[in-house]
N, C-alpha and C. Protein backbone atom coordinates (compact mmCIF):
# COMPACT_ATOMS: atom_id res chain seq x y z
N UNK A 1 100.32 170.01 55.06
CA UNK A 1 101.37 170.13 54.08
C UNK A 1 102.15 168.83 54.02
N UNK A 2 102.80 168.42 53.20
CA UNK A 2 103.34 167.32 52.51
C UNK A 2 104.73 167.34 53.24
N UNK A 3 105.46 166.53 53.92
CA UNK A 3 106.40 166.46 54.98
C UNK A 3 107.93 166.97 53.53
N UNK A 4 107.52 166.36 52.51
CA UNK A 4 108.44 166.51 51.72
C UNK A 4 109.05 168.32 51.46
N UNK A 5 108.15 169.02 51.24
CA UNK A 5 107.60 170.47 51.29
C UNK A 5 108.28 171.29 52.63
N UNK A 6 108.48 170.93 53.38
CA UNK A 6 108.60 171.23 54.67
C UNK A 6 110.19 171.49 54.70
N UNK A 7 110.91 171.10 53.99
CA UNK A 7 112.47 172.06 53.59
C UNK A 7 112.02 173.61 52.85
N UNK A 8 111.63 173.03 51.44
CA UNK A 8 111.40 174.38 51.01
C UNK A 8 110.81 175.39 51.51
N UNK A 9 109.48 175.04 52.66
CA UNK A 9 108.33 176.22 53.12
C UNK A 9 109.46 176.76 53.87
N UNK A 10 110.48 175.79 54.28
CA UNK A 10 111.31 176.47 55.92
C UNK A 10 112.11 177.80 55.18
N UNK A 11 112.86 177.40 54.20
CA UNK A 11 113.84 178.33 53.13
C UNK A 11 112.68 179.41 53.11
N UNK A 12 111.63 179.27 52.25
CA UNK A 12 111.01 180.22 51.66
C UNK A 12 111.07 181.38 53.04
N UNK A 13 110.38 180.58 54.20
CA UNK A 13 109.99 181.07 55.34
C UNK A 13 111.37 182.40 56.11
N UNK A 14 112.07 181.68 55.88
CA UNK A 14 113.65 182.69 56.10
C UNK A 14 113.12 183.81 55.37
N UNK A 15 113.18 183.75 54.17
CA UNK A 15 113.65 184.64 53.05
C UNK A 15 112.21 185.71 53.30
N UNK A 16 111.09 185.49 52.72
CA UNK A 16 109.57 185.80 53.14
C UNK A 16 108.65 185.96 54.80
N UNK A 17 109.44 187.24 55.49
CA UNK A 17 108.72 186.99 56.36
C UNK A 17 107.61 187.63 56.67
N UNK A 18 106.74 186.64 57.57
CA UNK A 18 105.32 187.36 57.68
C UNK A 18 104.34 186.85 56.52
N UNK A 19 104.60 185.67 55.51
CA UNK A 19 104.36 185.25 54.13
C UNK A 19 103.89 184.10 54.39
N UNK A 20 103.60 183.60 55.63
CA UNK A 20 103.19 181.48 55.96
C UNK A 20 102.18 181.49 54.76
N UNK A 21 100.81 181.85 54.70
CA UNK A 21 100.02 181.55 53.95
C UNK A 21 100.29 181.52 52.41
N UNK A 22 100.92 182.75 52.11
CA UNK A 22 101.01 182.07 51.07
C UNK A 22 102.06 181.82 50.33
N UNK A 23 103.32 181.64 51.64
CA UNK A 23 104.09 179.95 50.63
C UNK A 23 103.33 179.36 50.27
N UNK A 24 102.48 178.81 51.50
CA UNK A 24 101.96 177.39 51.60
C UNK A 24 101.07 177.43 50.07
N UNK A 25 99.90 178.12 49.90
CA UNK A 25 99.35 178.45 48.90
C UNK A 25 100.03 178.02 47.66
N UNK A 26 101.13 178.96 47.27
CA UNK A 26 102.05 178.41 46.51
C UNK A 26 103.11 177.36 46.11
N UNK A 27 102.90 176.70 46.85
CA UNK A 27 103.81 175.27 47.10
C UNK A 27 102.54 174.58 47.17
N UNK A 28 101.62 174.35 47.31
CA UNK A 28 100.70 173.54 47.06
C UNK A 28 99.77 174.30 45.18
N UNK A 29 100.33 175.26 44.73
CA UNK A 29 99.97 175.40 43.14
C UNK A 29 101.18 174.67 42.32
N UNK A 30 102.40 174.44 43.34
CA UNK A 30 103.67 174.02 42.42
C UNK A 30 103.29 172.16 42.66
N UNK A 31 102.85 171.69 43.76
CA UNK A 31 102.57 170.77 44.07
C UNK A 31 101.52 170.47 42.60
N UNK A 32 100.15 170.84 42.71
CA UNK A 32 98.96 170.76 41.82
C UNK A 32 99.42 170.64 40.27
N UNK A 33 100.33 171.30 39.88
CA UNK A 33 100.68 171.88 38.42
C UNK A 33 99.47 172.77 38.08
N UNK A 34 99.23 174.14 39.03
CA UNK A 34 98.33 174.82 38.47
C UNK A 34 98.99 176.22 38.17
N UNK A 35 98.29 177.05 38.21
CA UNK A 35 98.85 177.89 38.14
C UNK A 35 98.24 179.11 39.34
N UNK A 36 99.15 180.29 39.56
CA UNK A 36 99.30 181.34 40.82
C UNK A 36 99.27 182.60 40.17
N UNK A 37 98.76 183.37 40.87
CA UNK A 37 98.46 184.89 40.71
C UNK A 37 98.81 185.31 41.91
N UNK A 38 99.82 186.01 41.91
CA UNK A 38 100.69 186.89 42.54
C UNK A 38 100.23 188.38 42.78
N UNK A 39 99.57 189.08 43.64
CA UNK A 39 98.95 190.00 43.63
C UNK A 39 99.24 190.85 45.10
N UNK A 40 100.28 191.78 45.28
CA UNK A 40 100.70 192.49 46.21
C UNK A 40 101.09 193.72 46.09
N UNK A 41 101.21 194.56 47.34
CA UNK A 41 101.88 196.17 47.17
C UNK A 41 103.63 195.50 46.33
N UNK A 42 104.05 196.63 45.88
CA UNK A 42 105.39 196.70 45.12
C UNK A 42 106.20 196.15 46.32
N UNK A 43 107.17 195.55 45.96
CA UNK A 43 108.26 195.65 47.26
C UNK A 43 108.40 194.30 48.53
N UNK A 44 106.61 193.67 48.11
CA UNK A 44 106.32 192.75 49.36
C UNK A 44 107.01 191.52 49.07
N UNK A 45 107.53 191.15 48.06
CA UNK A 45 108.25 189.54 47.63
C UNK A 45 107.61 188.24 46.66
N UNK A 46 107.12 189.18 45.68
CA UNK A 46 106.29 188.32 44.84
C UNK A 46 107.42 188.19 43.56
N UNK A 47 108.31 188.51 43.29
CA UNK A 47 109.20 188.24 42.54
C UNK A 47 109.83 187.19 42.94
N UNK A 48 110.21 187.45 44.41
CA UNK A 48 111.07 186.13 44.99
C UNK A 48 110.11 184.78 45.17
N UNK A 49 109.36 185.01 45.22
CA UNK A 49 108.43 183.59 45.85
C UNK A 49 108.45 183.30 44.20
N UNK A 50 108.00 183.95 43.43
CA UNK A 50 108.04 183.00 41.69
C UNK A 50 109.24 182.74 41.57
């Protein structure tokens, strides 16, 4: 991961726990300019991570 990244994964990491993979995942699609598919039970934090 990109040392720059490494504030936000920490934040995300607070907020999302049990979620390492796929911050990272997602901070490397925000990195790319691609795009993410968000795909979880109700409730798990896919609102917050977008």
């Amino acid at each position: 991961m990109l040392p720059e990244l490494a504030p936000a994964f920490a934040a995300l990491d607070r907020v999302l726990l049990g979620k390492q993979d796929q911050i990272q995942l997602a901070l490397s699609c925000l990195v790319a300019g691609g795009h993410l598919l968000l795909e979880d039970l109700p409730g798990m934090g896919k609102t917050t991570l977008a």
